[in-house]
N, C-alpha and C. Protein backbone atom coordinates (compact mmCIF):
# COMPACT_ATOMS: atom_id res chain seq x y z
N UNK A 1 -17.89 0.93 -9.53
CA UNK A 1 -17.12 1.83 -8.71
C UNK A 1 -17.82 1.99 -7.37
N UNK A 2 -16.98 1.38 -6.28
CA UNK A 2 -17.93 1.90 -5.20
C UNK A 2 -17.22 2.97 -5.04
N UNK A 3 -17.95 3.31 -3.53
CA UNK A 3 -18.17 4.61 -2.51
C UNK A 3 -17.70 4.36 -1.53
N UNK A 4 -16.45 4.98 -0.98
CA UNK A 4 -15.94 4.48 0.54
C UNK A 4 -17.05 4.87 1.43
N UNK A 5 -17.24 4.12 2.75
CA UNK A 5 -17.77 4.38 3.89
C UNK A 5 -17.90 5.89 4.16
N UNK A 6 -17.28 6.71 4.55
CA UNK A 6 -16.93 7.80 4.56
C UNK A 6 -17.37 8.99 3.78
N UNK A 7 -17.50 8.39 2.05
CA UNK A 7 -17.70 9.24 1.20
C UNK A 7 -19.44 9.47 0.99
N UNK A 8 -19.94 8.08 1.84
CA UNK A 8 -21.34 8.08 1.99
C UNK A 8 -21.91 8.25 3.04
N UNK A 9 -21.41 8.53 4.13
CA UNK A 9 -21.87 9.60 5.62
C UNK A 9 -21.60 10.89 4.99
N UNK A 10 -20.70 11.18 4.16
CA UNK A 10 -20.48 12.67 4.10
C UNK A 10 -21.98 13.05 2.94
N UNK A 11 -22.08 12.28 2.07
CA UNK A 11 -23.22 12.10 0.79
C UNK A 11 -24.66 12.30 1.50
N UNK A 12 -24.73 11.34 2.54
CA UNK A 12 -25.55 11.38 3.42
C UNK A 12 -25.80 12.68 4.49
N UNK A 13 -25.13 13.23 4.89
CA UNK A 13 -24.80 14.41 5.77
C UNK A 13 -25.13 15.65 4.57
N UNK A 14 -24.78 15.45 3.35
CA UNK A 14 -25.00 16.95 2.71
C UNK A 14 -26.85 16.89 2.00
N UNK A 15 -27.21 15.91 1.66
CA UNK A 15 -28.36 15.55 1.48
C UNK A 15 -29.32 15.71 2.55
N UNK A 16 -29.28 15.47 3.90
CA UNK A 16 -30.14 15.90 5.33
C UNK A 16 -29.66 17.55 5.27
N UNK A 17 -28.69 17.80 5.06
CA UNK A 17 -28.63 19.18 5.15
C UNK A 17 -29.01 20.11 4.30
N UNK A 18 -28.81 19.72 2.94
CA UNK A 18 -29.94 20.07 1.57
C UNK A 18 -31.23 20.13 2.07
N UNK A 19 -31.67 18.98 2.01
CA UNK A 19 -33.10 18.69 2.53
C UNK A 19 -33.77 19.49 3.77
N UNK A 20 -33.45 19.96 5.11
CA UNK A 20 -33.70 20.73 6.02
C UNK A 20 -33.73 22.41 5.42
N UNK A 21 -32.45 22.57 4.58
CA UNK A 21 -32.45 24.27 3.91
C UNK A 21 -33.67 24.40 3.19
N UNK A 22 -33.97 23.62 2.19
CA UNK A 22 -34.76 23.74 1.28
C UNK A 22 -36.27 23.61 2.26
N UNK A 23 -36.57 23.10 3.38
CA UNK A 23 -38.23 22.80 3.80
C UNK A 23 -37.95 24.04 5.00
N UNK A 24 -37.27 24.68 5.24
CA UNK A 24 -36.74 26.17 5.97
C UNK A 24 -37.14 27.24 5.27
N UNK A 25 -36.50 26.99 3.91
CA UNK A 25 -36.76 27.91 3.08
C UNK A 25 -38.21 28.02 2.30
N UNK A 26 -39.04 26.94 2.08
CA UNK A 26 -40.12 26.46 1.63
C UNK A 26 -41.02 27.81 1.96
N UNK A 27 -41.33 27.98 3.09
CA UNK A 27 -42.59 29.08 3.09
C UNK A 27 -42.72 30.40 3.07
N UNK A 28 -40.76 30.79 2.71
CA UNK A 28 -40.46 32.09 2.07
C UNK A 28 -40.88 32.39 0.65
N UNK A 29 -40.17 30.85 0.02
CA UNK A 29 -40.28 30.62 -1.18
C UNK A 29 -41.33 30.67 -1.80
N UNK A 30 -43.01 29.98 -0.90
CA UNK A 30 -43.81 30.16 -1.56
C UNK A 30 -45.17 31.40 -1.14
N UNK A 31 -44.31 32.22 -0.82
CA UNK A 31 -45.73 34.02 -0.89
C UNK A 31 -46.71 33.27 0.09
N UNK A 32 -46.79 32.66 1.09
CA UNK A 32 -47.83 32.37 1.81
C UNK A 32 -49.19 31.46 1.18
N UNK A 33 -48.69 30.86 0.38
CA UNK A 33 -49.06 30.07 -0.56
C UNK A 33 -49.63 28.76 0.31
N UNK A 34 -50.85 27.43 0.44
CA UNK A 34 -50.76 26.45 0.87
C UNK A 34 -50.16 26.04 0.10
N UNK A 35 -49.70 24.65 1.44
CA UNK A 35 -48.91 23.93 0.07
C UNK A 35 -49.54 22.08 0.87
N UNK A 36 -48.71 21.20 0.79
CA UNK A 36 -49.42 20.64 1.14
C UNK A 36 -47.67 18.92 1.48
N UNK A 37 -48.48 18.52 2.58
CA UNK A 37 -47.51 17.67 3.43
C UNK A 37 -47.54 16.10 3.17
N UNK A 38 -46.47 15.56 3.16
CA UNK A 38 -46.79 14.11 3.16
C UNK A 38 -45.25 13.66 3.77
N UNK A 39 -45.59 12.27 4.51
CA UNK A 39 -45.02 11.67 5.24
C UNK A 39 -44.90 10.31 5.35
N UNK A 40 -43.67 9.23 5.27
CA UNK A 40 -44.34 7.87 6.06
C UNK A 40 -42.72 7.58 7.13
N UNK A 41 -43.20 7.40 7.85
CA UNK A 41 -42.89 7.36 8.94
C UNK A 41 -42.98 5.47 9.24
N UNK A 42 -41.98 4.34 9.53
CA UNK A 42 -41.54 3.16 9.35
C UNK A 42 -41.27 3.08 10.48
N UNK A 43 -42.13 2.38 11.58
CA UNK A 43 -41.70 1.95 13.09
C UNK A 43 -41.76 0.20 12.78
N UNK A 44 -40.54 -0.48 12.56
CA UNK A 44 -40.70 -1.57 12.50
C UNK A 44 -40.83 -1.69 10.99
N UNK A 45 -42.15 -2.52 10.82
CA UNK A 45 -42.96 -3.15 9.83
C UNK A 45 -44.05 -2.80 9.11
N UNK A 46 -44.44 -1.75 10.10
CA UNK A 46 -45.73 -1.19 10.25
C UNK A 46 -45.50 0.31 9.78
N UNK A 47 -46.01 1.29 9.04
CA UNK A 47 -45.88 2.38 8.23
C UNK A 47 -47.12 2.96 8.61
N UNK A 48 -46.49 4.09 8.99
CA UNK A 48 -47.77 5.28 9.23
C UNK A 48 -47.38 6.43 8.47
N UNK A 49 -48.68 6.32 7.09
CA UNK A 49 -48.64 7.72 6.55
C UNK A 49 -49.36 8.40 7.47
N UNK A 50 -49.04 10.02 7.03
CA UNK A 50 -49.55 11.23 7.33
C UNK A 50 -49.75 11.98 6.49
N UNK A 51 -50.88 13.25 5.75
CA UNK A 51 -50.29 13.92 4.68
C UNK A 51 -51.79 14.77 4.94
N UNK A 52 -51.62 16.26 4.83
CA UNK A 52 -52.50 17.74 5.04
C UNK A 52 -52.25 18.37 3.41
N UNK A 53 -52.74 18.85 3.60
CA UNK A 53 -52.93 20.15 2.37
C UNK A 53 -53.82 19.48 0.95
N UNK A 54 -53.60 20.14 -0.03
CA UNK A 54 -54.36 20.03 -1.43
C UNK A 54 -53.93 18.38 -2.12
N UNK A 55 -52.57 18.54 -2.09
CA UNK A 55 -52.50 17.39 -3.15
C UNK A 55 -51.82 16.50 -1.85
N UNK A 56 -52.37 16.46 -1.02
CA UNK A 56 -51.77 15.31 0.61
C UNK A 56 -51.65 13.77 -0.46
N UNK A 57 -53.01 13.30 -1.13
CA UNK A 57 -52.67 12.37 -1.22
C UNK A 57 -51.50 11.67 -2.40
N UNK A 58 -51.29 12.98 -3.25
CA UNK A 58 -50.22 12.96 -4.76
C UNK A 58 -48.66 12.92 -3.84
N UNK A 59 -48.52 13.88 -2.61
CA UNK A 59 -47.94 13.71 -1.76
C UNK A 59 -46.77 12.47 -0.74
N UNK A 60 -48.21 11.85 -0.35
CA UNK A 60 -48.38 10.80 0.45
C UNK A 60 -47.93 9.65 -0.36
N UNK A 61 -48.36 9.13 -2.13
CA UNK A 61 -47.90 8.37 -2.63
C UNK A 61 -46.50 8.56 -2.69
N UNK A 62 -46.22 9.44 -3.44
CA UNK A 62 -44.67 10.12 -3.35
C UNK A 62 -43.85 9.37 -2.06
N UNK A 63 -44.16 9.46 -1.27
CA UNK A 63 -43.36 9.29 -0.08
C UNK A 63 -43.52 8.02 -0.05
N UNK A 64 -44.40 7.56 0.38
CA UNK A 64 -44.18 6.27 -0.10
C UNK A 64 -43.51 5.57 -0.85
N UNK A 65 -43.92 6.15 -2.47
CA UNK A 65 -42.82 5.20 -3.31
C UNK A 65 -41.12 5.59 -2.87
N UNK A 66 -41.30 6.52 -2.44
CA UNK A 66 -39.78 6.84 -2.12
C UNK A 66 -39.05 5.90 -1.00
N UNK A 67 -39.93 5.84 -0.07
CA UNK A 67 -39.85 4.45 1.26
C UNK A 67 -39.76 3.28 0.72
N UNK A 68 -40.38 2.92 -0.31
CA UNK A 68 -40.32 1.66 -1.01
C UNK A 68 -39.07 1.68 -1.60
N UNK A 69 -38.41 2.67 -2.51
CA UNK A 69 -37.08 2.29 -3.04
C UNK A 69 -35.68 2.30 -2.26
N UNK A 70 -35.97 3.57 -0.96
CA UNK A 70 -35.09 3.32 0.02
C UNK A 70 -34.85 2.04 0.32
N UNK A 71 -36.77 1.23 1.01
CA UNK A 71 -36.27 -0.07 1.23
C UNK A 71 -35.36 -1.22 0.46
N UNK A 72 -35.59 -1.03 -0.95
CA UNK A 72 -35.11 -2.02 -1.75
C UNK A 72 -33.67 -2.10 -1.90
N UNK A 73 -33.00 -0.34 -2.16
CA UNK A 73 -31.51 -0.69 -1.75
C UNK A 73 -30.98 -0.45 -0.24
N UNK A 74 -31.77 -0.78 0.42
CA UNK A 74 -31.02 -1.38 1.44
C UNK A 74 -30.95 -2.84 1.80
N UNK A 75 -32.10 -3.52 0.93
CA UNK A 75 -31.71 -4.91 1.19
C UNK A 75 -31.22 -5.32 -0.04
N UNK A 76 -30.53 -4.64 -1.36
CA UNK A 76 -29.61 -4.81 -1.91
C UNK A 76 -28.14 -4.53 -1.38
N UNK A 77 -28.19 -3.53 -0.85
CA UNK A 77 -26.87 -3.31 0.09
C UNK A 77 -26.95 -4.40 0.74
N UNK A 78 -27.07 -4.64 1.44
CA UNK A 78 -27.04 -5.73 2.32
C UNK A 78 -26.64 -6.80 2.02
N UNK A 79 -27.44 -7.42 0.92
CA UNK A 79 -27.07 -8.74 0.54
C UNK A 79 -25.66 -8.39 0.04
N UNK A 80 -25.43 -7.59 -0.72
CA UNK A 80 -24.23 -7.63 -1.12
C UNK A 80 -23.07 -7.82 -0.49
N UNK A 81 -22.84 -7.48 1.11
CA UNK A 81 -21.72 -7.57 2.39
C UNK A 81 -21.56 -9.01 2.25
């Protein structure tokens, strides 16, 4: 079953908007609590983590593997066109 075009900008659009409420809401949520950051950031080819706090580097993998599976279906999407 696919997903029209459409139905996945909108999928896409409520997920960035999920995602922004919830890291808004983050330092209400946690009583002034540290917490701790991770990032990778994909210019090209080349990947620049970033990651602060306690568990930066439990973090930092996280994001990563998450960059890694983004990457994979998109060059499954792809091939598929």
């Amino acid at each position: 079953m696919l997903i029209p075009p459409t139905g996945l900008f909108f999928l896409a659009f409520v997920m960035i908007f999920v995602g922004i409420l919830l890291m808004s809401l983050a330092p209400i949520l946690n009583h002034g609590d540290i917490g701790s950051v991770g990032t990778v950031i994909l210019i090209g080819p080349i990947p620049i983590i970033l990651g602060s706090g306690p568990f930066a580097s439990v973090v930092v993998v996280l994001a990563l593997l998450l960059t890694i599976v983004a990457l994979i279906f998109g060059v499954i999407l792809q091939r598929r066109r």
